[in-house]
N, C-alpha and C. Protein backbone atom coordinates (compact mmCIF):
# COMPACT_ATOMS: atom_id res chain seq x y z
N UNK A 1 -0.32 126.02 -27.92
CA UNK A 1 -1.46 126.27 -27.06
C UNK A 1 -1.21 125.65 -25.69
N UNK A 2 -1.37 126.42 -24.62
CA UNK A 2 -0.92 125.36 -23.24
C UNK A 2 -2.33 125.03 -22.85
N UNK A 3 -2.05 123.63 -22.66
CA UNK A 3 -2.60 122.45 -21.92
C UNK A 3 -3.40 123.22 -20.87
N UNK A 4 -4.83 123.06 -20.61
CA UNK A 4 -5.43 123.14 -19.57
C UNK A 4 -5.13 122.04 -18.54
N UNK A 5 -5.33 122.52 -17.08
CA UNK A 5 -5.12 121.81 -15.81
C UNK A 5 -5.91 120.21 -16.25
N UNK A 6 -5.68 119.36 -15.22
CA UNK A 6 -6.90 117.86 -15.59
C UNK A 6 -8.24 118.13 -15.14
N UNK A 7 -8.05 118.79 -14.37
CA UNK A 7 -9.83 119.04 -13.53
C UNK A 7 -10.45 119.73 -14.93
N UNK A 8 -10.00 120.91 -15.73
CA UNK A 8 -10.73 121.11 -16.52
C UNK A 8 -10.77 120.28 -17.89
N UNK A 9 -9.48 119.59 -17.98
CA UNK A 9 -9.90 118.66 -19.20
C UNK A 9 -10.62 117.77 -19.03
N UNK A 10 -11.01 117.37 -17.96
CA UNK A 10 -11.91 116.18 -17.37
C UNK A 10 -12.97 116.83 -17.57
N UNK A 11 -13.44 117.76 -17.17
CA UNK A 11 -14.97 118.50 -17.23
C UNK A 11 -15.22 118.67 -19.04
N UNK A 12 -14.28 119.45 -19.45
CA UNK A 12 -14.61 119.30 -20.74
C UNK A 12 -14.87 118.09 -21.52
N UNK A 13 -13.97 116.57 -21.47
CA UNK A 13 -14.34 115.69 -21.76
C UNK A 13 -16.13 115.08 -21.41
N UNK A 14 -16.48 115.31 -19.83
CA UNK A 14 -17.74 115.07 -19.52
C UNK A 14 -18.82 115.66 -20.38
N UNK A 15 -18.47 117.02 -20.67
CA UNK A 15 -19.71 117.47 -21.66
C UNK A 15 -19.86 116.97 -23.07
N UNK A 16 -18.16 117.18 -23.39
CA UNK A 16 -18.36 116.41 -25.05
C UNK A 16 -18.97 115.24 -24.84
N UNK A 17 -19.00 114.70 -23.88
CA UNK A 17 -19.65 112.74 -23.97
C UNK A 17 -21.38 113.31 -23.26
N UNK A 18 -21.25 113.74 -22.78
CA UNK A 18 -23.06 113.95 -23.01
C UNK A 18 -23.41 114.61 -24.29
N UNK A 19 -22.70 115.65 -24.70
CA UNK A 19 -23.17 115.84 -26.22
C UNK A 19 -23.34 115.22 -27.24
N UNK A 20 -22.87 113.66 -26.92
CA UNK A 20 -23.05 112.84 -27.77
C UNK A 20 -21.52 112.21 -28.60
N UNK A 21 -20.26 113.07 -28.11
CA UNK A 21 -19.31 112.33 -28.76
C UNK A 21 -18.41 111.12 -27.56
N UNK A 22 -18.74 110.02 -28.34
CA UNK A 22 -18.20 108.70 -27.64
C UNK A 22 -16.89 108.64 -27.46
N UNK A 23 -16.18 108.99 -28.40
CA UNK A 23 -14.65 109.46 -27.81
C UNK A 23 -14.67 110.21 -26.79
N UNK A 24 -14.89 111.08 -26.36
CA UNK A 24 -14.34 111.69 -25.02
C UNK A 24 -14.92 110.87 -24.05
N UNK A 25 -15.89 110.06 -23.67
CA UNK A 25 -16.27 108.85 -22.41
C UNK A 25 -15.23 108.37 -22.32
N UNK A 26 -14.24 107.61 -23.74
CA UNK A 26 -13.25 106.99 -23.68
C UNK A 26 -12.11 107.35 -23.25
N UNK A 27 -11.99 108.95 -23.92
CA UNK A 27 -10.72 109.41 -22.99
C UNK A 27 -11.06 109.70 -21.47
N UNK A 28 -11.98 109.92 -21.50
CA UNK A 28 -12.29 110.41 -19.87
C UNK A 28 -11.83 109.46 -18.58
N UNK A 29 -12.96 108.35 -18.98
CA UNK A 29 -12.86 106.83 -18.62
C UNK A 29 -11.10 106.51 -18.53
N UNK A 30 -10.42 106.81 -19.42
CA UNK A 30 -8.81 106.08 -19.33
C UNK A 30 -8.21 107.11 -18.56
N UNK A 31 -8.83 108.42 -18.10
CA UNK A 31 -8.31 109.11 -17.39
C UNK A 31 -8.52 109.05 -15.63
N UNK A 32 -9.66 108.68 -15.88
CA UNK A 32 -10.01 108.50 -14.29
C UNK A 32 -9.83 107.13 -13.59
N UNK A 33 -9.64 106.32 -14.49
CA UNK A 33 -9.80 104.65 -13.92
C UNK A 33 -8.84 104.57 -12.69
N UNK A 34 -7.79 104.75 -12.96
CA UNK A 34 -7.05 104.22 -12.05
C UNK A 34 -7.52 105.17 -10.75
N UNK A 35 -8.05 106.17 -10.77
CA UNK A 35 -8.50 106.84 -9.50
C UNK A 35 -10.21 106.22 -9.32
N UNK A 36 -11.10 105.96 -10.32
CA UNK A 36 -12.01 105.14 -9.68
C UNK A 36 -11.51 103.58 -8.42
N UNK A 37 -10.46 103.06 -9.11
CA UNK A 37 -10.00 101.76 -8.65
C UNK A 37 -9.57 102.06 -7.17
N UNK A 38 -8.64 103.09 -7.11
CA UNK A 38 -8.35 103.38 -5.71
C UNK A 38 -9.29 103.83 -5.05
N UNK A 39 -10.43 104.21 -5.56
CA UNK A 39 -11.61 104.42 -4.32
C UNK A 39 -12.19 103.32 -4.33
N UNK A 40 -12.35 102.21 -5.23
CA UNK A 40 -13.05 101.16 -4.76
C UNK A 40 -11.92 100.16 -4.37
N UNK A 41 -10.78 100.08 -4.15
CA UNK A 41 -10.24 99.45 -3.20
C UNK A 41 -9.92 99.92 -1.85
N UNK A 42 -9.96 101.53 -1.61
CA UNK A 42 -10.05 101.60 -0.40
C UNK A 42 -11.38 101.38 0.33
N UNK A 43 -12.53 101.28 0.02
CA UNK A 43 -13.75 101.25 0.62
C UNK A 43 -13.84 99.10 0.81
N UNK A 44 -13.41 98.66 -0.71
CA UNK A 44 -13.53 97.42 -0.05
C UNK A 44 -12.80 97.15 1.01
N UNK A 45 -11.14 97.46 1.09
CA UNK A 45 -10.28 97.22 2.08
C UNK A 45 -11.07 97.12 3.44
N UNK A 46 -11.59 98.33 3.62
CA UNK A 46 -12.67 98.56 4.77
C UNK A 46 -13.42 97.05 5.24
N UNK A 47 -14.22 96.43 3.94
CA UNK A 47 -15.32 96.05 4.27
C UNK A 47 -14.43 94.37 3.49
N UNK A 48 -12.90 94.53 3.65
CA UNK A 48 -12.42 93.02 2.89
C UNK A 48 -12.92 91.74 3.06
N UNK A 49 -13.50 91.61 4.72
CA UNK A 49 -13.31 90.06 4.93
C UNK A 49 -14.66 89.72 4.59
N UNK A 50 -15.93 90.85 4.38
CA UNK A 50 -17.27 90.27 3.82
C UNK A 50 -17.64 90.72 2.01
N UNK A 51 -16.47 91.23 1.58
CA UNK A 51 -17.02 91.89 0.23
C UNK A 51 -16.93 90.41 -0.67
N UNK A 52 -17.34 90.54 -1.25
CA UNK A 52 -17.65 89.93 -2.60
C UNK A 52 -17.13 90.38 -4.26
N UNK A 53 -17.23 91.22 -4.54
CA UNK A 53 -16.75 92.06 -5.74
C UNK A 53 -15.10 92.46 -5.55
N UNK A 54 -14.86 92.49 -6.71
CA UNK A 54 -12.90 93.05 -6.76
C UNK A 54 -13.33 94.16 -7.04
N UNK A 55 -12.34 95.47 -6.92
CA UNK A 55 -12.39 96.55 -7.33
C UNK A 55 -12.50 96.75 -8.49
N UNK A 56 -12.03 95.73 -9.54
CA UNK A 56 -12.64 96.10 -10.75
C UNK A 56 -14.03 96.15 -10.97
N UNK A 57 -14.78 95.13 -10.73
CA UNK A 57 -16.08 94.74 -10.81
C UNK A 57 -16.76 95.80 -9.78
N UNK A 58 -16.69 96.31 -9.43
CA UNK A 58 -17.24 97.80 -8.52
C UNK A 58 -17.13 98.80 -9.49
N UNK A 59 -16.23 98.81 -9.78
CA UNK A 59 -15.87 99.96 -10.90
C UNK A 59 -16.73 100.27 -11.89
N UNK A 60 -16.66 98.63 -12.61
CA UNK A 60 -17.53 98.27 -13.87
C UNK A 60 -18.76 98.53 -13.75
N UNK A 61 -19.49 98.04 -12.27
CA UNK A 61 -20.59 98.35 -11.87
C UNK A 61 -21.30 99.45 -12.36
N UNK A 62 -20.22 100.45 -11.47
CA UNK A 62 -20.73 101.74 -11.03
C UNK A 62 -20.76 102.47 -12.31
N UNK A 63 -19.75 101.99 -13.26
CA UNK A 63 -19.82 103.14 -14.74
C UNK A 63 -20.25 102.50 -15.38
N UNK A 64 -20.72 101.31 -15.50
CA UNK A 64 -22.08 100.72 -16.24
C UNK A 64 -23.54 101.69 -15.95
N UNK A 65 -23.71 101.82 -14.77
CA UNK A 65 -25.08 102.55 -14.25
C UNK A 65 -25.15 103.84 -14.55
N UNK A 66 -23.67 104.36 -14.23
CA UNK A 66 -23.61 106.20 -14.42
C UNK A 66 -24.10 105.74 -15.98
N UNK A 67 -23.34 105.14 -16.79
CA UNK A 67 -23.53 105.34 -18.60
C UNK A 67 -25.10 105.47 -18.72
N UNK A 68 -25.66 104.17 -18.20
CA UNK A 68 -27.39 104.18 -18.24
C UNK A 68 -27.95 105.62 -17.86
N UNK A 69 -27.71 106.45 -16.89
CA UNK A 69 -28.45 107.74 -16.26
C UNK A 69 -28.22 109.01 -17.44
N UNK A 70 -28.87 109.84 -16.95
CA UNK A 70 -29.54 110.90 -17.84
C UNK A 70 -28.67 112.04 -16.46
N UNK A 71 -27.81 111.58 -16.25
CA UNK A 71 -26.71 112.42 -15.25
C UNK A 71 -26.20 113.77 -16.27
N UNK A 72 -25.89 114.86 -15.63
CA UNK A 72 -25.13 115.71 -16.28
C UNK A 72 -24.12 116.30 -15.27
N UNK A 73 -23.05 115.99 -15.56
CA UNK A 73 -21.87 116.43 -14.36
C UNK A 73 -21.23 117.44 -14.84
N UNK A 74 -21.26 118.33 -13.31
CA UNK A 74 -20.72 119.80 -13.52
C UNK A 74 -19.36 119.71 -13.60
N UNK A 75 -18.70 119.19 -13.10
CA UNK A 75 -17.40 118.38 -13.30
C UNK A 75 -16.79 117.76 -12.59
N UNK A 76 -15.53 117.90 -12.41
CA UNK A 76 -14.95 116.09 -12.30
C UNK A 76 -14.97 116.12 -10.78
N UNK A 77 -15.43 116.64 -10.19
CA UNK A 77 -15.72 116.36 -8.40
C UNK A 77 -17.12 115.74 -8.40
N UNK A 78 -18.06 116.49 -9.49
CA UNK A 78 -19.29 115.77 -9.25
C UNK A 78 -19.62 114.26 -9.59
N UNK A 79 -18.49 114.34 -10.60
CA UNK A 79 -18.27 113.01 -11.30
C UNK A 79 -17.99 111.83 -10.51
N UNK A 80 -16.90 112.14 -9.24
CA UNK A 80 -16.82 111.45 -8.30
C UNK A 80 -17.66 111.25 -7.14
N UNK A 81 -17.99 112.33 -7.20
CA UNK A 81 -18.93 112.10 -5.87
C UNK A 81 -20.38 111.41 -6.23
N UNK A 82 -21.04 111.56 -7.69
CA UNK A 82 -22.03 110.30 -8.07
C UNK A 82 -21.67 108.96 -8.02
N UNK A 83 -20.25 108.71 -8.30
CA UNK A 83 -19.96 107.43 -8.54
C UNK A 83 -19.47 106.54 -7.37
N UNK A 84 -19.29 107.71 -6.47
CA UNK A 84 -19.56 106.92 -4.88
C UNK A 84 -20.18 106.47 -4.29
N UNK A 85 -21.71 107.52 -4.78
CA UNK A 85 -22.79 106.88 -4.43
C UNK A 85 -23.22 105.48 -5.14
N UNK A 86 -23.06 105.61 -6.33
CA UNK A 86 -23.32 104.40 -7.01
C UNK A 86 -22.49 103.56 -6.66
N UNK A 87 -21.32 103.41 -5.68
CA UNK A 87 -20.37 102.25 -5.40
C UNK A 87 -21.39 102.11 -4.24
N UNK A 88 -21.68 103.06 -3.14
CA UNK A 88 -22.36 103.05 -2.26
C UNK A 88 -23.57 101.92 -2.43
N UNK A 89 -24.19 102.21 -2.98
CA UNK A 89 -25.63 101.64 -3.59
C UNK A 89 -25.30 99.89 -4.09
N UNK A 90 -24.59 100.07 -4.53
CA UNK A 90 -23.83 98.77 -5.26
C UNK A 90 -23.67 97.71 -3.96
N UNK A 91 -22.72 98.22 -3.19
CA UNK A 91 -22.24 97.44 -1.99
C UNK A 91 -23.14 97.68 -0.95
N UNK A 92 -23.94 98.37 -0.91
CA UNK A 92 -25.38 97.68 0.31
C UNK A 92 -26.42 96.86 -0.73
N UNK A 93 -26.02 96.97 -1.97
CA UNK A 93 -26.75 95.50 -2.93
C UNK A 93 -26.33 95.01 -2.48
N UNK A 94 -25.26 94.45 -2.38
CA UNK A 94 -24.60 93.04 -2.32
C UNK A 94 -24.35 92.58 -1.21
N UNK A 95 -24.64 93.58 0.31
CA UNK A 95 -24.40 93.13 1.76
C UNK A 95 -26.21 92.75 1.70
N UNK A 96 -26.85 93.34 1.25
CA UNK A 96 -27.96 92.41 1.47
C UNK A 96 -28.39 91.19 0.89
N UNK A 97 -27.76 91.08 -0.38
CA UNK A 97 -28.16 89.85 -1.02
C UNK A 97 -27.00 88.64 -0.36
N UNK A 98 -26.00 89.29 0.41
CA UNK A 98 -25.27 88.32 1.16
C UNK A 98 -26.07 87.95 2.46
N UNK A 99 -26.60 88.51 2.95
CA UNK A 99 -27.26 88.44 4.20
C UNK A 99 -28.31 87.71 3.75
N UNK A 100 -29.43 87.73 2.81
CA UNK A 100 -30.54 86.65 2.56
C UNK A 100 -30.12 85.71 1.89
N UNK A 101 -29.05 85.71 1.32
CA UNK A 101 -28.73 84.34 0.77
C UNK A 101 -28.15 83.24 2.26
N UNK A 102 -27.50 84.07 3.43
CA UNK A 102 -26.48 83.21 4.30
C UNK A 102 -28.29 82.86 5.05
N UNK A 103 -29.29 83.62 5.54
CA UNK A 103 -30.35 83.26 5.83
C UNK A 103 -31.66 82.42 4.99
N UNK A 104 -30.98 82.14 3.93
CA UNK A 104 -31.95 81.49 3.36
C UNK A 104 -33.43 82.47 2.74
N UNK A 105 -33.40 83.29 2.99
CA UNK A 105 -34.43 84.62 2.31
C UNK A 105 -35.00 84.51 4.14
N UNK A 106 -35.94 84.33 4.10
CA UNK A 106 -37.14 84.44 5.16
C UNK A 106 -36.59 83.34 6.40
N UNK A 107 -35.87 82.76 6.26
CA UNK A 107 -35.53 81.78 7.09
C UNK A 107 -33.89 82.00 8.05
N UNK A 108 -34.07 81.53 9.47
CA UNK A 108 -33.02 81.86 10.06
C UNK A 108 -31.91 80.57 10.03
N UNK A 109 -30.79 80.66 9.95
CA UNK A 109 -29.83 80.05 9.19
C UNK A 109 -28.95 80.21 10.49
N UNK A 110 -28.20 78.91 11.03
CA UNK A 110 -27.25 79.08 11.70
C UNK A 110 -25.85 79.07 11.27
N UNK A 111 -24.75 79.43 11.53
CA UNK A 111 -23.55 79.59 10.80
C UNK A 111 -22.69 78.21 11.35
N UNK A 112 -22.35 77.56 10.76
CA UNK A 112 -21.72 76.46 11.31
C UNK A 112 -20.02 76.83 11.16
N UNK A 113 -19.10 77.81 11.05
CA UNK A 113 -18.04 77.93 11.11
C UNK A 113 -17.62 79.52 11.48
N UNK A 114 -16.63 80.28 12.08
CA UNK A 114 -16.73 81.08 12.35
C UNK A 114 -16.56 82.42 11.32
N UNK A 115 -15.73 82.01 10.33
CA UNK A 115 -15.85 82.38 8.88
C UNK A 115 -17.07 82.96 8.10
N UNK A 116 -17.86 82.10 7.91
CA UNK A 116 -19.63 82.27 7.71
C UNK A 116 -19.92 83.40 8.90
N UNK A 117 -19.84 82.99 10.27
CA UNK A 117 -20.42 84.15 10.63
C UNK A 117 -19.66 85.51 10.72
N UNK A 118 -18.61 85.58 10.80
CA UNK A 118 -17.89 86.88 10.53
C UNK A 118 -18.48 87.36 8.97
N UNK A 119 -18.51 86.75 8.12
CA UNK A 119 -19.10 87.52 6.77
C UNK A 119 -20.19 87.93 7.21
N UNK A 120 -21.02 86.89 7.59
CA UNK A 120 -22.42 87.71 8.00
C UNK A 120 -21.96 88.79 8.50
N UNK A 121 -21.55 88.97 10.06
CA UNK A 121 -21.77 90.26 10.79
C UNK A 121 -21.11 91.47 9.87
N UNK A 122 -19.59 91.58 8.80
CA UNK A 122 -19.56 91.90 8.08
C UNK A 122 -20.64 93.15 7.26
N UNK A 123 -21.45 91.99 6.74
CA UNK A 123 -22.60 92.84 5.95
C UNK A 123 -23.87 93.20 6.91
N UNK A 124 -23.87 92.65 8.07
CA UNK A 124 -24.40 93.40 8.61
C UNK A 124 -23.79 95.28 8.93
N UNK A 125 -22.91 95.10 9.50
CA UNK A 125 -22.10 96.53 9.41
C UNK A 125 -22.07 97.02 8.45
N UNK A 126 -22.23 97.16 7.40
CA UNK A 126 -22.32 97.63 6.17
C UNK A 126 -24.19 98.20 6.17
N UNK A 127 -24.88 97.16 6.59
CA UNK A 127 -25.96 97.77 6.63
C UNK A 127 -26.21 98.74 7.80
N UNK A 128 -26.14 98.05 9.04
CA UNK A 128 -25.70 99.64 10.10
C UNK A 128 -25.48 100.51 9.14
N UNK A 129 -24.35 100.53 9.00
CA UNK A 129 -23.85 102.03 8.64
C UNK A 129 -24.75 102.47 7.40
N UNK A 130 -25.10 101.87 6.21
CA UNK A 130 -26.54 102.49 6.18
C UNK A 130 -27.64 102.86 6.44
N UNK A 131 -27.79 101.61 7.28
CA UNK A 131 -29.37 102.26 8.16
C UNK A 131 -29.00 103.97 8.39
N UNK A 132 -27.42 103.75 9.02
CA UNK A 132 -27.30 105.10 10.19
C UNK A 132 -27.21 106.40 9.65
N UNK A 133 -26.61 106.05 8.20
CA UNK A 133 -26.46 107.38 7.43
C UNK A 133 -28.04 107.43 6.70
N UNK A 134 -28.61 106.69 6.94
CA UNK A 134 -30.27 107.19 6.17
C UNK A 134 -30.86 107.76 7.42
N UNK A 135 -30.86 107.53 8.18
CA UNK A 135 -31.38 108.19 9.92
C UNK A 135 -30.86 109.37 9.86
N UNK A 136 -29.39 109.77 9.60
CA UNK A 136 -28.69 110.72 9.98
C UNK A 136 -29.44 111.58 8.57
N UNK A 137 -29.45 111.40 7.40
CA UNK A 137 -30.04 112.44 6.45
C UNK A 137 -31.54 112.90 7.02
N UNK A 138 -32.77 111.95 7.66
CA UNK A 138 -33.73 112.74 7.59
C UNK A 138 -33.28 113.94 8.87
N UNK A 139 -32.07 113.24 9.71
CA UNK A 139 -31.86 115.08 10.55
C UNK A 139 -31.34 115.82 9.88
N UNK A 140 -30.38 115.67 9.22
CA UNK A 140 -29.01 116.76 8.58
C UNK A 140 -28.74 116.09 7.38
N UNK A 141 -29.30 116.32 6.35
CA UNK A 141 -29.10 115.68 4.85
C UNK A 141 -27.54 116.09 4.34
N UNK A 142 -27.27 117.61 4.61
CA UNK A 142 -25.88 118.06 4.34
C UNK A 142 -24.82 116.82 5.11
N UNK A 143 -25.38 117.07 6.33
CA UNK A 143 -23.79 116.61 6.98
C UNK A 143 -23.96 114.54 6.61
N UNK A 144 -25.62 114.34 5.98
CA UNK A 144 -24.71 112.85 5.17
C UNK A 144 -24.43 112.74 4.43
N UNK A 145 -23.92 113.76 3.62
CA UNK A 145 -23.42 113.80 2.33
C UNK A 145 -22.36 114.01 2.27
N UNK A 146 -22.15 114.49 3.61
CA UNK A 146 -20.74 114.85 3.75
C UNK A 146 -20.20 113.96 4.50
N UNK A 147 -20.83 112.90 5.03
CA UNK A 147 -19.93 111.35 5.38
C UNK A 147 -20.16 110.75 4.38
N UNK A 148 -21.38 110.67 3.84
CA UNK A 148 -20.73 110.07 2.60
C UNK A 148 -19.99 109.87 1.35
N UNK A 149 -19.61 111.24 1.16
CA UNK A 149 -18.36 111.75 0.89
C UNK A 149 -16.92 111.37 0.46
N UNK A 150 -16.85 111.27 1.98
CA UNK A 150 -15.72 111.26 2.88
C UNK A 150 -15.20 109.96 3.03
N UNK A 151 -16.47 109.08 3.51
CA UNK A 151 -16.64 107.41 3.80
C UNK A 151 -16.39 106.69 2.52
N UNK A 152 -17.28 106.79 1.39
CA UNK A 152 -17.61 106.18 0.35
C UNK A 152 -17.65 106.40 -0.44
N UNK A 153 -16.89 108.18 -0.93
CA UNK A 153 -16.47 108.82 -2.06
C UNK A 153 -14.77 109.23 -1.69
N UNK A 154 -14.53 108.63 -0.32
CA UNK A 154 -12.81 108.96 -0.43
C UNK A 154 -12.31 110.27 -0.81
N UNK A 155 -12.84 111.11 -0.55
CA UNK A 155 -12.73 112.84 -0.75
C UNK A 155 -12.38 113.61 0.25
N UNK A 156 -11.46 114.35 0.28
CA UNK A 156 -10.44 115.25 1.10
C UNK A 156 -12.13 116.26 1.70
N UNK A 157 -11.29 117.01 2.49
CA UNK A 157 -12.66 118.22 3.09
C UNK A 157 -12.64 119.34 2.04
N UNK A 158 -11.60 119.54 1.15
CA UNK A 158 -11.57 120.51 0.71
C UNK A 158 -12.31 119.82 -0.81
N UNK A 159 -12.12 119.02 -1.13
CA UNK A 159 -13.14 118.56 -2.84
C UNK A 159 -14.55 118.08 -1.96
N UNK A 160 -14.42 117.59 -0.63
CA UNK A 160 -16.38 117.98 -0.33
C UNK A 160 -16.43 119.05 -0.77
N UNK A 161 -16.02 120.29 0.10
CA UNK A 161 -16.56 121.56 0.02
C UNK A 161 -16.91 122.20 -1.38
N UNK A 162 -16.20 121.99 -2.31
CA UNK A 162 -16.13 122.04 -3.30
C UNK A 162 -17.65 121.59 -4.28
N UNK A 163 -17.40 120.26 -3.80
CA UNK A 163 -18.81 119.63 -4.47
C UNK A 163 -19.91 119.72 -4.11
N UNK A 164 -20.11 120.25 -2.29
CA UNK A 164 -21.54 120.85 -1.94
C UNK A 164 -21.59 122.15 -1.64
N UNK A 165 -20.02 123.02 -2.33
CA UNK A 165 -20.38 124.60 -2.40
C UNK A 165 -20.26 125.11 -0.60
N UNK A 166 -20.08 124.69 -0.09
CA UNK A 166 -19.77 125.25 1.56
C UNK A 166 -18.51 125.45 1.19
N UNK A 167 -17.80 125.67 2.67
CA UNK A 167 -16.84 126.12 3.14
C UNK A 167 -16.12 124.90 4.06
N UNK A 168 -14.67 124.60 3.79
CA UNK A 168 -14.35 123.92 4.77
C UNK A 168 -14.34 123.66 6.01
N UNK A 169 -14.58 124.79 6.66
CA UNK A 169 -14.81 124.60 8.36
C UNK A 169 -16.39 124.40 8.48
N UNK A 170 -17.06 124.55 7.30
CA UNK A 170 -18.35 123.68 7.58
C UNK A 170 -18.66 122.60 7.11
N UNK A 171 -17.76 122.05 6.43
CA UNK A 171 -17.48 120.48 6.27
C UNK A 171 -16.99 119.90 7.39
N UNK A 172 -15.81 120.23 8.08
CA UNK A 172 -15.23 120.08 9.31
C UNK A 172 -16.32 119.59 10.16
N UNK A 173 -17.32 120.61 10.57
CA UNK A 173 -18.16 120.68 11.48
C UNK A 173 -19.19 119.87 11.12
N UNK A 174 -19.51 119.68 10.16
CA UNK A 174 -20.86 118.38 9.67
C UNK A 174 -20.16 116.77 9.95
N UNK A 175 -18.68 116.97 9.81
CA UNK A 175 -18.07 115.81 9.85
C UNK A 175 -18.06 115.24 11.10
N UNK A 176 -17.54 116.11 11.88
CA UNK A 176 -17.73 115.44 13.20
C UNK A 176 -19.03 115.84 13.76
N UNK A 177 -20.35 115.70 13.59
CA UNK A 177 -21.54 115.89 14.00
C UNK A 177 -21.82 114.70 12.97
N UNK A 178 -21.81 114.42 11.82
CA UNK A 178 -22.19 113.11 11.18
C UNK A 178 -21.13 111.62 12.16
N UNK A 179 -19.96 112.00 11.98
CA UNK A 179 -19.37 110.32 13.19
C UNK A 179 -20.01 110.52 14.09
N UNK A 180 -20.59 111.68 15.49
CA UNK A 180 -21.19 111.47 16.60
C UNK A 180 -22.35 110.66 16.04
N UNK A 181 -22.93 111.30 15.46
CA UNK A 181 -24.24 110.44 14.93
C UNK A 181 -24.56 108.99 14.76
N UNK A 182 -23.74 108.54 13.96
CA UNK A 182 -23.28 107.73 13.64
C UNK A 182 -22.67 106.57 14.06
N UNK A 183 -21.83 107.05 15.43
CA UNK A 183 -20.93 106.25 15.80
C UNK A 183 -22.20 105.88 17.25
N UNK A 184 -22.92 107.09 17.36
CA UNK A 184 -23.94 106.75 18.76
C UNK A 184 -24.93 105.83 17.86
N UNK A 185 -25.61 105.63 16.96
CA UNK A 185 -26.35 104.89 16.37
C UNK A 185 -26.01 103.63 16.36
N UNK A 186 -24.77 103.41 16.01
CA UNK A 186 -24.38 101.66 15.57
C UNK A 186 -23.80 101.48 16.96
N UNK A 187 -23.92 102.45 17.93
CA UNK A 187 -23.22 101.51 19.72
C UNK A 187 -24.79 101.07 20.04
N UNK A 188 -25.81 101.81 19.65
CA UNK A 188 -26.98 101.47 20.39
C UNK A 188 -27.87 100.24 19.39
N UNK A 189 -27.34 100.05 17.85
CA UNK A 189 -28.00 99.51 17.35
C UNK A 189 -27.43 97.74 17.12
């Protein structure tokens, strides 16, 4: 019998594990890890000198939470592109609980070394760039999905397109209309 491609053995594994068989999570899971890991080490790389979490522990995070949800993935693009968000979600947890912990919750906190304050500003940028991509969805919800994507799901233009059903030259075009956005937001903010 020949072997189906991975994209579809991956999809097939996703359904058998919502249907209820626990073996295929497991094979699935040993199939994708090492490509979860490289997206959460390239996004920390990004954000190295204020992160907190190893790429494993991002990982763990994020497929701890997917397991909890009542998710049903169409397949293995959608698979990734939830679990970006949930890295997403994860790491503006933790730039904010870095930021009220270095402030003391309600209280303003001076940084006595330059270290301390580079982490701070750190997670501040991390929050920018959320603030900016939540600004940028109530204009163009597509084109933040499609930086976030791109940003924080580590996805080519052609597996966006894929996963929000457009066309590549209209991924193209959301892309650079989401950085203008974006990039004018955090100069002014």
């Amino acid at each position: 019998m020949d072997r189906l491609p991975q994209h579809q053995d991956l999809t097939h594994l996703l359904i058998a594990w919502r249907g209820g068989d626990r073996g295929a999570f497991d094979q699935f899971l040993a199939q994708v890890y090492r490509d979860l890991r490289r997206i959460a080490e390239a996004r920390l790389r990004r954000d190295a000198r204020g992160a907190t979490l190893s790429p494993t522990e991002l990982v763990h995070e994020a497929v701890l939470g997917m397991m909890r949800a009542e998710t049903d993935f169409n397949d293995r693009a959608h698979f990734f592109a939830t679990l970006s968000m949930a890295m997403r979600t994860i790491l503006i947890d933790h730039a904010r609980a870095r930021v009220a912990e270095k402030r003391g919750g309600e209280r303003l906190m001076v940084s006595l070394s330059k270290a301390e304050a580079h982490e701070e500003a750190m997670a501040f940028d991390l929050l920018a760039l959320e603030q900016a991509l939540q600004a940028l969805e109530a204009i163009d919800a597509r084109s933040a999905q499609v930086m976030h994507l791109s940003c924080f799901g580590d996805l080519d233009q052609e597996q966006i397109a894929h996963v929000l059903g457009v066309s590549v030259p209209t991924v193209k075009r959301d892309l650079r209309f989401a950085r203008a956005h974006i990039s004018k937001a955090l100069d002014h903010g």
